[in-house]
PDB file of N, CA and C in Angstrom:
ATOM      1  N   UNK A   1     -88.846  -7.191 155.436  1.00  0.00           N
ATOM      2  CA  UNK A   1     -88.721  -6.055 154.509  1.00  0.00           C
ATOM      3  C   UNK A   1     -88.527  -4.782 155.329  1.00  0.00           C
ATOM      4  N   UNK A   2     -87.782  -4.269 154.799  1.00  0.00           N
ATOM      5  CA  UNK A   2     -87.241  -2.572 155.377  1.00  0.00           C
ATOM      6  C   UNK A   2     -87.073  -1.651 154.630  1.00  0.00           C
ATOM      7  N   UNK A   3     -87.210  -0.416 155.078  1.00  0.00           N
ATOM      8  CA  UNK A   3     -87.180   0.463 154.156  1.00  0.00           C
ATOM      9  C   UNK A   3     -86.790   1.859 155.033  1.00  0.00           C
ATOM     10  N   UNK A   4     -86.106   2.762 154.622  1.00  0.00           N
ATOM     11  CA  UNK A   4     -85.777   4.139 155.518  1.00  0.00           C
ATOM     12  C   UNK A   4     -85.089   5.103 154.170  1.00  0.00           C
ATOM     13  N   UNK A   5     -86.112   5.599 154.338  1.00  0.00           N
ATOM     14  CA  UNK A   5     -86.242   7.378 153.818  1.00  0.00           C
ATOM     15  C   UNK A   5     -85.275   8.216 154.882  1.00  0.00           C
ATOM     16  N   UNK A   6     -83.973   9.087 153.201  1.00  0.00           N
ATOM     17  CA  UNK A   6     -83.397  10.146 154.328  1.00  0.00           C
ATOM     18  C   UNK A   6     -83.234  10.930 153.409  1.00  0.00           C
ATOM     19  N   UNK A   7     -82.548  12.283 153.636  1.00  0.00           N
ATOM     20  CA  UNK A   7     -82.178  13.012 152.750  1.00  0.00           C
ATOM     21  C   UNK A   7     -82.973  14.226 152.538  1.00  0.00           C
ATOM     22  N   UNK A   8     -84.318  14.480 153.747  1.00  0.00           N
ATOM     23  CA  UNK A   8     -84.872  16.199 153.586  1.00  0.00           C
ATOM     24  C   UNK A   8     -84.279  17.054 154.192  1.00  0.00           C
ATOM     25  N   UNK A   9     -84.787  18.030 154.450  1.00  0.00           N
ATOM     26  CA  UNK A   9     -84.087  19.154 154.940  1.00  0.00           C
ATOM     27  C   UNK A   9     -84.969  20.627 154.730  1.00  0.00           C
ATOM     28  N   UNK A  10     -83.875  21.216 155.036  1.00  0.00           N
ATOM     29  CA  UNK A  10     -84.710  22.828 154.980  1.00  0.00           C
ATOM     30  C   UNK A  10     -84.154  23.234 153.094  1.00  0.00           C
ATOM     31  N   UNK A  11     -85.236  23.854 152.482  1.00  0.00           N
ATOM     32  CA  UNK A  11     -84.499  24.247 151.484  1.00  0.00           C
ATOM     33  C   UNK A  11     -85.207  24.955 150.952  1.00  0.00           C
ATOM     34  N   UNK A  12     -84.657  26.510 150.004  1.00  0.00           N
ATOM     35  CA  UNK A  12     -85.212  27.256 149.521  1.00  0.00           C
ATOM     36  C   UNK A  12     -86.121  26.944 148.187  1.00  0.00           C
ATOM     37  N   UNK A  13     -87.278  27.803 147.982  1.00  0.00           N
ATOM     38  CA  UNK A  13     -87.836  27.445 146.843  1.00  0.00           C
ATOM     39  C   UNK A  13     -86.861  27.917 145.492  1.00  0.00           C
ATOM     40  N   UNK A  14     -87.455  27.165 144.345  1.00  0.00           N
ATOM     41  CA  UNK A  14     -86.520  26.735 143.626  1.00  0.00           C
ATOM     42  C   UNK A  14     -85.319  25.555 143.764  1.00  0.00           C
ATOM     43  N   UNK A  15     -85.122  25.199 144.698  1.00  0.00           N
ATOM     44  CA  UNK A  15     -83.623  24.568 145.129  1.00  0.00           C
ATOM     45  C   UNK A  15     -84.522  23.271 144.884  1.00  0.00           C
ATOM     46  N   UNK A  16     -83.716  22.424 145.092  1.00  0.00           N
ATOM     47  CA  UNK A  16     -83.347  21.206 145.155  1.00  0.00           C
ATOM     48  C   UNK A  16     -83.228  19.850 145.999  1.00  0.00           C
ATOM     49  N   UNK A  17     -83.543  18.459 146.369  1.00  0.00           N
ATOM     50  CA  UNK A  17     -82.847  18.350 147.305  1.00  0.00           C
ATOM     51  C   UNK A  17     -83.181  16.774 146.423  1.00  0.00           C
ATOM     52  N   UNK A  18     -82.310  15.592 146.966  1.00  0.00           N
ATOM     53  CA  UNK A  18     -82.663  14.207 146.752  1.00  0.00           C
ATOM     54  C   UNK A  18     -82.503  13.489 148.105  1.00  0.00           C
ATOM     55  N   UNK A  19     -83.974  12.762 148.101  1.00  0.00           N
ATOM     56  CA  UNK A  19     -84.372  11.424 148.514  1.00  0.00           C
ATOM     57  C   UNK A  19     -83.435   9.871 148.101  1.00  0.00           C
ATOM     58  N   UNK A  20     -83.124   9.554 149.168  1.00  0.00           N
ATOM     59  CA  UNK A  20     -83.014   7.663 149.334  1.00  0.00           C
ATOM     60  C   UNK A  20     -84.047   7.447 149.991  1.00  0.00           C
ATOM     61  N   UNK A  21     -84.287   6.289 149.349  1.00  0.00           N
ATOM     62  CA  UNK A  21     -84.917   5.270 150.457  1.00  0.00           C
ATOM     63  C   UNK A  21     -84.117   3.569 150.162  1.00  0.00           C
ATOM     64  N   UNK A  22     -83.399   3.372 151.402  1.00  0.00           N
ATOM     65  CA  UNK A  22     -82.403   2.662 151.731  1.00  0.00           C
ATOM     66  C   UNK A  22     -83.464   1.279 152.039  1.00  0.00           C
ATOM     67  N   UNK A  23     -83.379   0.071 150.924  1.00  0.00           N
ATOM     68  CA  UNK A  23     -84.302  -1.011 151.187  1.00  0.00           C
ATOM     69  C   UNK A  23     -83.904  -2.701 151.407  1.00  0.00           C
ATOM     70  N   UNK A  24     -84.182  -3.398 152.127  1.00  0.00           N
ATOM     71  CA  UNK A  24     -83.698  -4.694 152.571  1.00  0.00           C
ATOM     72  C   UNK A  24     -84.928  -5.503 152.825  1.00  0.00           C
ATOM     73  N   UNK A  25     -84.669  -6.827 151.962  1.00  0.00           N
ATOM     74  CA  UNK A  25     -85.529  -7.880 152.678  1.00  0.00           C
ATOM     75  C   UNK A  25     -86.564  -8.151 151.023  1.00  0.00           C
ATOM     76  N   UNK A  26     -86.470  -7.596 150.013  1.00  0.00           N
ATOM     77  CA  UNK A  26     -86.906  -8.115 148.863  1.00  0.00           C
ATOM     78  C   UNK A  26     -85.946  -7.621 147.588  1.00  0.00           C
ATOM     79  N   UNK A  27     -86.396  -8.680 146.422  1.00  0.00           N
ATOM     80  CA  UNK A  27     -86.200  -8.163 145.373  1.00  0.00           C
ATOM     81  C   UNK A  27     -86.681  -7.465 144.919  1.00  0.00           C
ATOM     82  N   UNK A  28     -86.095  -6.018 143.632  1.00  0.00           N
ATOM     83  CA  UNK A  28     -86.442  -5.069 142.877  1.00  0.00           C
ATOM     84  C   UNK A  28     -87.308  -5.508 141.673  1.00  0.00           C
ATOM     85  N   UNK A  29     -86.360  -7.138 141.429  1.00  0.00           N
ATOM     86  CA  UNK A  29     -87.189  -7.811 140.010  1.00  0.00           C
ATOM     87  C   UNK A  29     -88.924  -7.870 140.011  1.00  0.00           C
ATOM     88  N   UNK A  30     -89.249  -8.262 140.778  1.00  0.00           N
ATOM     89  CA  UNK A  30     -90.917  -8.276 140.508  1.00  0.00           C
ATOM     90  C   UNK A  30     -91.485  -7.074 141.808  1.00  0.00           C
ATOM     91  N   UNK A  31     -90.993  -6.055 141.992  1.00  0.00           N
ATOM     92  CA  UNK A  31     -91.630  -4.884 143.080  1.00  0.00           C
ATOM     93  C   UNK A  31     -91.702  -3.495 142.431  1.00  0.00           C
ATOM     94  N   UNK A  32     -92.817  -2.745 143.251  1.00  0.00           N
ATOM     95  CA  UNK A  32     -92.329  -1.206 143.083  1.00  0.00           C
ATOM     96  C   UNK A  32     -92.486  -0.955 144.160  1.00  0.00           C
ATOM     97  N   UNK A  33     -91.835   0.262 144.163  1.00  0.00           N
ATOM     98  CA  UNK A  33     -91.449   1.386 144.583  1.00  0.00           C
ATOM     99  C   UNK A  33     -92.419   2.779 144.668  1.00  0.00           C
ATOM    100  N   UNK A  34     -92.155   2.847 145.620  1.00  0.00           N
ATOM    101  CA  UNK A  34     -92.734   4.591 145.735  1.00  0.00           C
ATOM    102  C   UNK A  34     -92.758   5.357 147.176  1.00  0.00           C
ATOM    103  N   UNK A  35     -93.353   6.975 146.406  1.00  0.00           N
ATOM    104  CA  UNK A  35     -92.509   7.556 147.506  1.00  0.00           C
ATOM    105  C   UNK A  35     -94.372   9.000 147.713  1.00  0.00           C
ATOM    106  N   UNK A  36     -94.669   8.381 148.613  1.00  0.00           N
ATOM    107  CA  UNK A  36     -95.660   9.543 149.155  1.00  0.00           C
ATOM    108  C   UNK A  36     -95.482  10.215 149.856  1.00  0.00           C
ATOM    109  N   UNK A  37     -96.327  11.042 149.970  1.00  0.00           N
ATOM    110  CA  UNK A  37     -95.707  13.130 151.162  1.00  0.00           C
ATOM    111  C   UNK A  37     -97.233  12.671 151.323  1.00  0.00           C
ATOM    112  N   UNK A  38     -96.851  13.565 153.099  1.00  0.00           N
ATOM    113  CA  UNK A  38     -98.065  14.269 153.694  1.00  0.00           C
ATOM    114  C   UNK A  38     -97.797  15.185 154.536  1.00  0.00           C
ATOM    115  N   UNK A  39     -98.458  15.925 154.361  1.00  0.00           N
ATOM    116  CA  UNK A  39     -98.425  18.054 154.461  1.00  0.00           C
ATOM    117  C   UNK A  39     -99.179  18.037 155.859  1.00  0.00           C
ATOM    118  N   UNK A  40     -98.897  19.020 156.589  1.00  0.00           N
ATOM    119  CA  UNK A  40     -99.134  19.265 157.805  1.00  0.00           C
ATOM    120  C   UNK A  40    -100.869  19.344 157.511  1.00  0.00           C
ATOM    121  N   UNK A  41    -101.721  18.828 158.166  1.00  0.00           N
ATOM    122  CA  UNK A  41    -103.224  18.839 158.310  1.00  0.00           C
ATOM    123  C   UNK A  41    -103.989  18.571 156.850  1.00  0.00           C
ATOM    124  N   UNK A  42    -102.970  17.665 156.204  1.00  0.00           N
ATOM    125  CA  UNK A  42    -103.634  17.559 154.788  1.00  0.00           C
ATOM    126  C   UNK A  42    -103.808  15.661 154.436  1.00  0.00           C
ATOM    127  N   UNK A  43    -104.036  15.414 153.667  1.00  0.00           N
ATOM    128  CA  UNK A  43    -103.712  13.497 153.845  1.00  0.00           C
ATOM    129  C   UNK A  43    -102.965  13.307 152.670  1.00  0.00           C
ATOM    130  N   UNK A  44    -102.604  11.784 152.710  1.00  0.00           N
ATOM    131  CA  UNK A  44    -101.442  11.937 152.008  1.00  0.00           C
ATOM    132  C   UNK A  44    -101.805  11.444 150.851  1.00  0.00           C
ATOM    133  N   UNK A  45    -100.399  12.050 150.486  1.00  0.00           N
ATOM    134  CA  UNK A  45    -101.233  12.395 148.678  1.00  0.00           C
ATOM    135  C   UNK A  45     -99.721  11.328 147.894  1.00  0.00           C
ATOM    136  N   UNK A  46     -99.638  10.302 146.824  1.00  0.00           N
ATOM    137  CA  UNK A  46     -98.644   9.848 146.248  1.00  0.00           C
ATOM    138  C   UNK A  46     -98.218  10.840 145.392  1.00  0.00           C
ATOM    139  N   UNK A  47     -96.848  10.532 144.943  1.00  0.00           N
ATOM    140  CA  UNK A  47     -95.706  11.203 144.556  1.00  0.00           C
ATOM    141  C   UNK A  47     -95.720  10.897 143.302  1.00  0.00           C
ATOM    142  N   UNK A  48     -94.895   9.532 143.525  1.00  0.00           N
ATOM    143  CA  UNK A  48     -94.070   8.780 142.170  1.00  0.00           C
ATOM    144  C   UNK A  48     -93.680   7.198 142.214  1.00  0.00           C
ATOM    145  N   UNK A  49     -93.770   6.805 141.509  1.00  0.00           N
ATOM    146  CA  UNK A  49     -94.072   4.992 141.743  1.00  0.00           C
ATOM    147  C   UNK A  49     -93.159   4.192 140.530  1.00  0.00           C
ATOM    148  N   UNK A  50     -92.307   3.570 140.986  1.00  0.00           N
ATOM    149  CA  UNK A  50     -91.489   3.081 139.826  1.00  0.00           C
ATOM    150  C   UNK A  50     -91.601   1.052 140.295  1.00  0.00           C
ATOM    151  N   UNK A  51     -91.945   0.873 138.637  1.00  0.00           N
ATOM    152  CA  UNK A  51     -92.204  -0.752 138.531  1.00  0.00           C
ATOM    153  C   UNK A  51     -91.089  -1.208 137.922  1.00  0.00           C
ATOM    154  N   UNK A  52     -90.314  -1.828 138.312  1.00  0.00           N
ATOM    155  CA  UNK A  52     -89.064  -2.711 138.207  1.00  0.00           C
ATOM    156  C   UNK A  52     -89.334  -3.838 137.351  1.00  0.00           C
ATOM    157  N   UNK A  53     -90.589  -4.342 137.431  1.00  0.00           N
ATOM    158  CA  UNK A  53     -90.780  -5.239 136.263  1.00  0.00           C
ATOM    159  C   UNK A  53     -90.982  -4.950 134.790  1.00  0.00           C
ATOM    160  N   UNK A  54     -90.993  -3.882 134.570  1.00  0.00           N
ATOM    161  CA  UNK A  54     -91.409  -3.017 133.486  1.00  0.00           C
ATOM    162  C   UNK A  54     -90.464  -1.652 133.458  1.00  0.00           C
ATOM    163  N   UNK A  55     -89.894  -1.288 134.046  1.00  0.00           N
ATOM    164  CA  UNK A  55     -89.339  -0.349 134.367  1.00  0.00           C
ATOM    165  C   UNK A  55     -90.035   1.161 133.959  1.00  0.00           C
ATOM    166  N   UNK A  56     -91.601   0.832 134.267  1.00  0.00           N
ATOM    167  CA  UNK A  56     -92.982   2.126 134.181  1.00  0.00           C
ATOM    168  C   UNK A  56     -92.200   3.361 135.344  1.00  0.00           C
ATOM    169  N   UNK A  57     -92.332   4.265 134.978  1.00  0.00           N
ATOM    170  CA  UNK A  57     -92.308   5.293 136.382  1.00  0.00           C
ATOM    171  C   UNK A  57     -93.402   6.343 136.085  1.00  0.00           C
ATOM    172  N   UNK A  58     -94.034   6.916 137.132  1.00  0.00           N
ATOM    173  CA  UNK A  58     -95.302   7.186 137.193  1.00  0.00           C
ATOM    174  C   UNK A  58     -95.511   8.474 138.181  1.00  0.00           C
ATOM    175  N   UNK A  59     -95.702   9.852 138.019  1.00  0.00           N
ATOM    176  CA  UNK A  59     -95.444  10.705 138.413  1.00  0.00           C
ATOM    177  C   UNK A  59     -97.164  11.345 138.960  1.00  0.00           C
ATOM    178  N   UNK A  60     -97.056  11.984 140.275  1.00  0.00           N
ATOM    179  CA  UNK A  60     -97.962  12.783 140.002  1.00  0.00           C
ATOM    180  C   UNK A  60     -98.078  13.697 139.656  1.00  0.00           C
ATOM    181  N   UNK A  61     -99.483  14.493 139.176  1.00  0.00           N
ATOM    182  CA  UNK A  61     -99.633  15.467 138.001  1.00  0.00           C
ATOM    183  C   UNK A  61     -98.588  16.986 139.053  1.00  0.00           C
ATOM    184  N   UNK A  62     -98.809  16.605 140.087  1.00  0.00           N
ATOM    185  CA  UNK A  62     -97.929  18.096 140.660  1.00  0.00           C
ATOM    186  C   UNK A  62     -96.344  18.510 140.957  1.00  0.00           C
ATOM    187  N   UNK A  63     -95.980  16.927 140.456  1.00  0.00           N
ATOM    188  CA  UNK A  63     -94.420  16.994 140.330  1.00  0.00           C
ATOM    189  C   UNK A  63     -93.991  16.488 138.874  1.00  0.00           C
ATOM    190  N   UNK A  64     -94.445  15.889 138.315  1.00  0.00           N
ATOM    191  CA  UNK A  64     -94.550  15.834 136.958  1.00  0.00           C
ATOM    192  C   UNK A  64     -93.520  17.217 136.051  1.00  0.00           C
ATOM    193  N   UNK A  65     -92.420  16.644 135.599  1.00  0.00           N
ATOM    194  CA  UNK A  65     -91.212  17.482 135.149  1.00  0.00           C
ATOM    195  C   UNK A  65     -89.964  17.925 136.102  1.00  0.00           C
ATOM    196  N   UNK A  66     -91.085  18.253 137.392  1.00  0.00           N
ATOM    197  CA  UNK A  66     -89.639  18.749 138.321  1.00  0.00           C
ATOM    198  C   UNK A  66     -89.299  17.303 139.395  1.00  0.00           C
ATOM    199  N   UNK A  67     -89.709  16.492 139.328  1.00  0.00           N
ATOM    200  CA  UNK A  67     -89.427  14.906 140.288  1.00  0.00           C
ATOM    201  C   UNK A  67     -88.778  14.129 139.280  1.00  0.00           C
ATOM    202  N   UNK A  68     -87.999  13.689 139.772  1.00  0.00           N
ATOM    203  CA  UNK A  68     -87.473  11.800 139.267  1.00  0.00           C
ATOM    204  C   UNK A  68     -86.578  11.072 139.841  1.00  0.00           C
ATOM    205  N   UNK A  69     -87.615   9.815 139.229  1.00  0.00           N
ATOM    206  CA  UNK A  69     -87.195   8.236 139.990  1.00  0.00           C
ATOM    207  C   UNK A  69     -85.734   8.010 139.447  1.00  0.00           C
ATOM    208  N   UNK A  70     -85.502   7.599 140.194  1.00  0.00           N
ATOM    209  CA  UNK A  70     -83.744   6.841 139.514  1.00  0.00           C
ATOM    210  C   UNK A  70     -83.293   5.617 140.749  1.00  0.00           C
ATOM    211  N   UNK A  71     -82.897   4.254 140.526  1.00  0.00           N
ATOM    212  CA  UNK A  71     -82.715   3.391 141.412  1.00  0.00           C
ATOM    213  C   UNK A  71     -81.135   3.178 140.922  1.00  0.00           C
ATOM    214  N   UNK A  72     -80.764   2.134 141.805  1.00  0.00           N
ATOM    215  CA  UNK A  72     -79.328   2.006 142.042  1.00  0.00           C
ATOM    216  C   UNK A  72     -79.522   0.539 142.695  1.00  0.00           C
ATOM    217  N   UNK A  73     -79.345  -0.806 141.656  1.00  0.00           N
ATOM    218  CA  UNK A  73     -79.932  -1.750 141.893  1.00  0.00           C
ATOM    219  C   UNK A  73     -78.820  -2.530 142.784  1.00  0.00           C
ATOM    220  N   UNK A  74     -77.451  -2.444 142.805  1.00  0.00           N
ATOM    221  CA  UNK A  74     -76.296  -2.764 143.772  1.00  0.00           C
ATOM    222  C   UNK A  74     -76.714  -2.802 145.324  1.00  0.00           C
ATOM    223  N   UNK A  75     -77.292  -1.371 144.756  1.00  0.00           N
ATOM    224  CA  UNK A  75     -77.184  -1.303 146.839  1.00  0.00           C
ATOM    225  C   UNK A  75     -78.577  -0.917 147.037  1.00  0.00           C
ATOM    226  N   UNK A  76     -80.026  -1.436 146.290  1.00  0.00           N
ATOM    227  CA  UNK A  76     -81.190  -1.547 146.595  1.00  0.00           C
ATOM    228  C   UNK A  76     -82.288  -0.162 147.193  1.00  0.00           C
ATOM    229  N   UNK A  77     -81.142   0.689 146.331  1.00  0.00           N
ATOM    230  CA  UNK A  77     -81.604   2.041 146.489  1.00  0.00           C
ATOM    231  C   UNK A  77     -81.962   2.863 145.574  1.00  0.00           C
ATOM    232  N   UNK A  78     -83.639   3.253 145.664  1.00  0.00           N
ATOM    233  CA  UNK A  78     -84.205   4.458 145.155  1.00  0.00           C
ATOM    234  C   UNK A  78     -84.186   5.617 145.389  1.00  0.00           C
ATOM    235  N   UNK A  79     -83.874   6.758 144.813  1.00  0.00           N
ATOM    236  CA  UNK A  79     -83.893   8.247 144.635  1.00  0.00           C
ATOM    237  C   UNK A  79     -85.024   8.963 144.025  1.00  0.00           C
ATOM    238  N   UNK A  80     -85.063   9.831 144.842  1.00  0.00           N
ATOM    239  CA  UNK A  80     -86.246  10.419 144.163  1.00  0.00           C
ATOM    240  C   UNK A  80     -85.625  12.282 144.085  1.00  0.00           C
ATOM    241  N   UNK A  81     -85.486  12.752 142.752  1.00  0.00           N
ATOM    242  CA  UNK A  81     -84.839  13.896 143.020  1.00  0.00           C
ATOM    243  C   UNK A  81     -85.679  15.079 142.771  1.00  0.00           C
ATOM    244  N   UNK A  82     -85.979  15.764 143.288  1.00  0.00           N
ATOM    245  CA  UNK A  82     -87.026  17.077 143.358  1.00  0.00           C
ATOM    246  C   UNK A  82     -86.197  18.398 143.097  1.00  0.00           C
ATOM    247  N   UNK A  83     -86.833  18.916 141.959  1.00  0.00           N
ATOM    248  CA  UNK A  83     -85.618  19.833 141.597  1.00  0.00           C
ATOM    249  C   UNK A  83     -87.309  21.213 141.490  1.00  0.00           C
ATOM    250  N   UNK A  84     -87.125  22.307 141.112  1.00  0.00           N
ATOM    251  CA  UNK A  84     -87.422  23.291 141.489  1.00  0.00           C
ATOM    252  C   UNK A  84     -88.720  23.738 142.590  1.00  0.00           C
ATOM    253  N   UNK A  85     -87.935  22.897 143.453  1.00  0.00           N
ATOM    254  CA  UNK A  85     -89.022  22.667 144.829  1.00  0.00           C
ATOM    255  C   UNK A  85     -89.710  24.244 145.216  1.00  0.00           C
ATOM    256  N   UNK A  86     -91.178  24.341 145.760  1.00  0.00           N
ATOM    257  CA  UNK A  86     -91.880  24.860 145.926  1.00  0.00           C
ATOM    258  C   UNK A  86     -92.747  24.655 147.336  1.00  0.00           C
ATOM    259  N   UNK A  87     -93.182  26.173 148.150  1.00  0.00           N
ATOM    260  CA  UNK A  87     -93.515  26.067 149.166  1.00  0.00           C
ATOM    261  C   UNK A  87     -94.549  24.363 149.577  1.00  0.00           C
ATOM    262  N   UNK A  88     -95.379  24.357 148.430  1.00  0.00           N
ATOM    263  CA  UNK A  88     -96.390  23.749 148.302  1.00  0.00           C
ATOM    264  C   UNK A  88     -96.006  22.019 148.565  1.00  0.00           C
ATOM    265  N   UNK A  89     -94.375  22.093 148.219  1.00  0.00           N
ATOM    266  CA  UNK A  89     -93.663  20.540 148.608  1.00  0.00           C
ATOM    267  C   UNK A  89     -93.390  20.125 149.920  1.00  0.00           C
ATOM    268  N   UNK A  90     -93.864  20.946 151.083  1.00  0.00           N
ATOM    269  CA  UNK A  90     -93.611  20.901 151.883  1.00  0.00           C
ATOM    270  C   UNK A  90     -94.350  19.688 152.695  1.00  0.00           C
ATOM    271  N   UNK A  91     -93.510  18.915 153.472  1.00  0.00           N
ATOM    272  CA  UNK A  91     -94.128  17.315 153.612  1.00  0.00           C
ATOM    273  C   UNK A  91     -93.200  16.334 154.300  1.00  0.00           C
ATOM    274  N   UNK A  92     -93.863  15.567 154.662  1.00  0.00           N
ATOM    275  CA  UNK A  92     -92.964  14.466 155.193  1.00  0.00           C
ATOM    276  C   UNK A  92     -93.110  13.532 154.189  1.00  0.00           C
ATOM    277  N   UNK A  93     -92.021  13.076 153.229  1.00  0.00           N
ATOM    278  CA  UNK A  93     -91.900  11.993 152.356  1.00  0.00           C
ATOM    279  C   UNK A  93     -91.786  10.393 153.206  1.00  0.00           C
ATOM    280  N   UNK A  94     -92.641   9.538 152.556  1.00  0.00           N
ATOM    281  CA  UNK A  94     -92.182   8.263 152.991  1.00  0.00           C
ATOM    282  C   UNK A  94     -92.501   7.131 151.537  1.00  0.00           C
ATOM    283  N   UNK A  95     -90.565   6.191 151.603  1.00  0.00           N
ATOM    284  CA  UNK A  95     -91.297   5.685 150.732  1.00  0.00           C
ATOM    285  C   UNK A  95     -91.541   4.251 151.028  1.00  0.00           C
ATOM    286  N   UNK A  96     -92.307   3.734 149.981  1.00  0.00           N
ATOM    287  CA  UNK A  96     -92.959   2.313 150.600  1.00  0.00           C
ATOM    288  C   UNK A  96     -92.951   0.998 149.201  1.00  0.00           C
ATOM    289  N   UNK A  97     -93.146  -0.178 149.583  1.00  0.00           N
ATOM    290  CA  UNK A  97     -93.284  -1.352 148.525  1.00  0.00           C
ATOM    291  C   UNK A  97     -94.024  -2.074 148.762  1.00  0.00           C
ATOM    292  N   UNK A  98     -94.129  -2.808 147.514  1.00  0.00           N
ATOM    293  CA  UNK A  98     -95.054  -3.682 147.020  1.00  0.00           C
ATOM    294  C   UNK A  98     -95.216  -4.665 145.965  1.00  0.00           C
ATOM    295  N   UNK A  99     -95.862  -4.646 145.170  1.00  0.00           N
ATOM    296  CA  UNK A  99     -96.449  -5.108 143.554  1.00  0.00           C
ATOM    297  C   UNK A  99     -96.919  -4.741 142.893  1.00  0.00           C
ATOM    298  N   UNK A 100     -97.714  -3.556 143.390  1.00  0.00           N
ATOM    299  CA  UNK A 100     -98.075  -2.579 142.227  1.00  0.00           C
ATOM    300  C   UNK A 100     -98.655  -1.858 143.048  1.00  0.00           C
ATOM    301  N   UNK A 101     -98.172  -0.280 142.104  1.00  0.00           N
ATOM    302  CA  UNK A 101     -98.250   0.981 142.364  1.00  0.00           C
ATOM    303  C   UNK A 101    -100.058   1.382 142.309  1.00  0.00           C
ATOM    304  N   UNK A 102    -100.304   2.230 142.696  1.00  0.00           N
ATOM    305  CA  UNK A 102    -100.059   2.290 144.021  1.00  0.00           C
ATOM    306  C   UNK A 102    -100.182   1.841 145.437  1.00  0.00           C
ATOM    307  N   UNK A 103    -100.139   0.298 145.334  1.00  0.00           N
ATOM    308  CA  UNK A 103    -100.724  -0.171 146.624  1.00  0.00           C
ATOM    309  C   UNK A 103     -99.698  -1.287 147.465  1.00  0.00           C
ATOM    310  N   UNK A 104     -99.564  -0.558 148.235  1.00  0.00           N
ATOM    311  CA  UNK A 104     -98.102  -0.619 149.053  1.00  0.00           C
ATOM    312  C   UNK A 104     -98.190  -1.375 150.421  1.00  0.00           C
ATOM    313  N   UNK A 105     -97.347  -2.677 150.254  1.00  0.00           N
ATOM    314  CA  UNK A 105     -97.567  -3.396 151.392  1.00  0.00           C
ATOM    315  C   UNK A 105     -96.429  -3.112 152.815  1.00  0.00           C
ATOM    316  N   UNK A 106     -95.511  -2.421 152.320  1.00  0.00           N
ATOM    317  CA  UNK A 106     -94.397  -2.040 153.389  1.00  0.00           C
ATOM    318  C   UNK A 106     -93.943  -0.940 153.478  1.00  0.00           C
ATOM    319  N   UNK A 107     -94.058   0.028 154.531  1.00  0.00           N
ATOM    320  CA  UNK A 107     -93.621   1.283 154.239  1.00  0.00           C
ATOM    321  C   UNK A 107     -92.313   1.363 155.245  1.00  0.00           C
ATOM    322  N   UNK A 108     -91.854   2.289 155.092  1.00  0.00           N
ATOM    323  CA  UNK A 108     -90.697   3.039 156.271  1.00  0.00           C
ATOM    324  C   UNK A 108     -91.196   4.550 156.594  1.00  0.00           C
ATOM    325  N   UNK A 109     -89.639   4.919 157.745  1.00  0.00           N
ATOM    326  CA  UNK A 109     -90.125   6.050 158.297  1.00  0.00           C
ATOM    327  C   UNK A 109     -89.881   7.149 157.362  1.00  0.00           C
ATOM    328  N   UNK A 110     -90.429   8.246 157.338  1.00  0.00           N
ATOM    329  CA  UNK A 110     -90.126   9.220 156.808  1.00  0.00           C
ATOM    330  C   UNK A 110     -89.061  10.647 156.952  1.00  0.00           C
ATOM    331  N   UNK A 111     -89.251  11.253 155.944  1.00  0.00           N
ATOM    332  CA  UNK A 111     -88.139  12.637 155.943  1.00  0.00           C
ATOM    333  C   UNK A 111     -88.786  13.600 155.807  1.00  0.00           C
ATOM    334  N   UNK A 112     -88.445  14.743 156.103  1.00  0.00           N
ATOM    335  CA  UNK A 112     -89.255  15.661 156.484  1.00  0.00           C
ATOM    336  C   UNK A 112     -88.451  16.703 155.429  1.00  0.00           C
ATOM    337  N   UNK A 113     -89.535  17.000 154.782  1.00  0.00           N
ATOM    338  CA  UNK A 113     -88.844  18.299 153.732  1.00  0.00           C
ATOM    339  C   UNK A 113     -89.561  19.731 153.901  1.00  0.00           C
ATOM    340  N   UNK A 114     -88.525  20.469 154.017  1.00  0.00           N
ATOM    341  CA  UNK A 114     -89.452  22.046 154.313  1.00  0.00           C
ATOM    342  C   UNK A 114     -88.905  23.136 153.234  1.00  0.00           C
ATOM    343  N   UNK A 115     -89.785  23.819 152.421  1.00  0.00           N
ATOM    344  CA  UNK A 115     -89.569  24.734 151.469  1.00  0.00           C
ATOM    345  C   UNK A 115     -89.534  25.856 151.848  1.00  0.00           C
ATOM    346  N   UNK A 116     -88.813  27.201 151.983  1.00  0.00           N
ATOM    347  CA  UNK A 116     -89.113  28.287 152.317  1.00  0.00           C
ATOM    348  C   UNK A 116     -89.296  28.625 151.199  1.00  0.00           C
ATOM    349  N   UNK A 117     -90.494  30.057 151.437  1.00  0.00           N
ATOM    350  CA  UNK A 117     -90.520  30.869 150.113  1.00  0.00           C
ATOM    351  C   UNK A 117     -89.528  32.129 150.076  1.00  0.00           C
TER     352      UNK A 117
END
């Protein structure tokens, strides 16, 4: 199983940016998905968690309206799109799988997202 997170960057608050995480080595049919941040000297905190068997997606309360899951089952790729990003998003995203959210048996490397205010 593999997994690689890309797609951060520098970006102003308010703005925008979308996450892949590019995955190989299981099926989507019975897995989820998800995508946790951790903030410079803080621990890491989950995001958003999408169950493929159910097709549940599951937000946390601090991205909740401005985040969403969206997969792309061809080419085994999840998105995660963060739209009126805020200093406070600032983080290294990584996302990871499993069987259920939130407890994640495979992760990859992460992306590094930076918000200016």
């Amino acid at each position: 199983v593999q997994l690689q997170a890309f797609g951060g960057g520098l970006v102003q608050a308010g703005g925008s940016l979308r996450l892949s995480c590019a995955t190989s080595g299981f099926s989507f049919d019975d897995s989820v998905v998800g995508w946790y941040r951790q903030a410079p000297g803080k621990q890491r905190e989950g995001v958003a968690c999408i169950n493929f068997s159910d097709d549940i997606k599951a937000y946390a309360d601090a991205v909740k309206g401005r985040f969403r899951l969206s997969s792309d089952n061809a080419t085994n790729t999840v998105y995660l799109q963060m739209n009126n990003l805020k200093p406070e998003d600032t983080a290294v995203y990584y996302c990871a799988a499993g069987t259920e959210c939130p407890y994640y048996d495979y992760w990859g490397q992460g992306t590094l997202v930076t918000v200016s205010s």
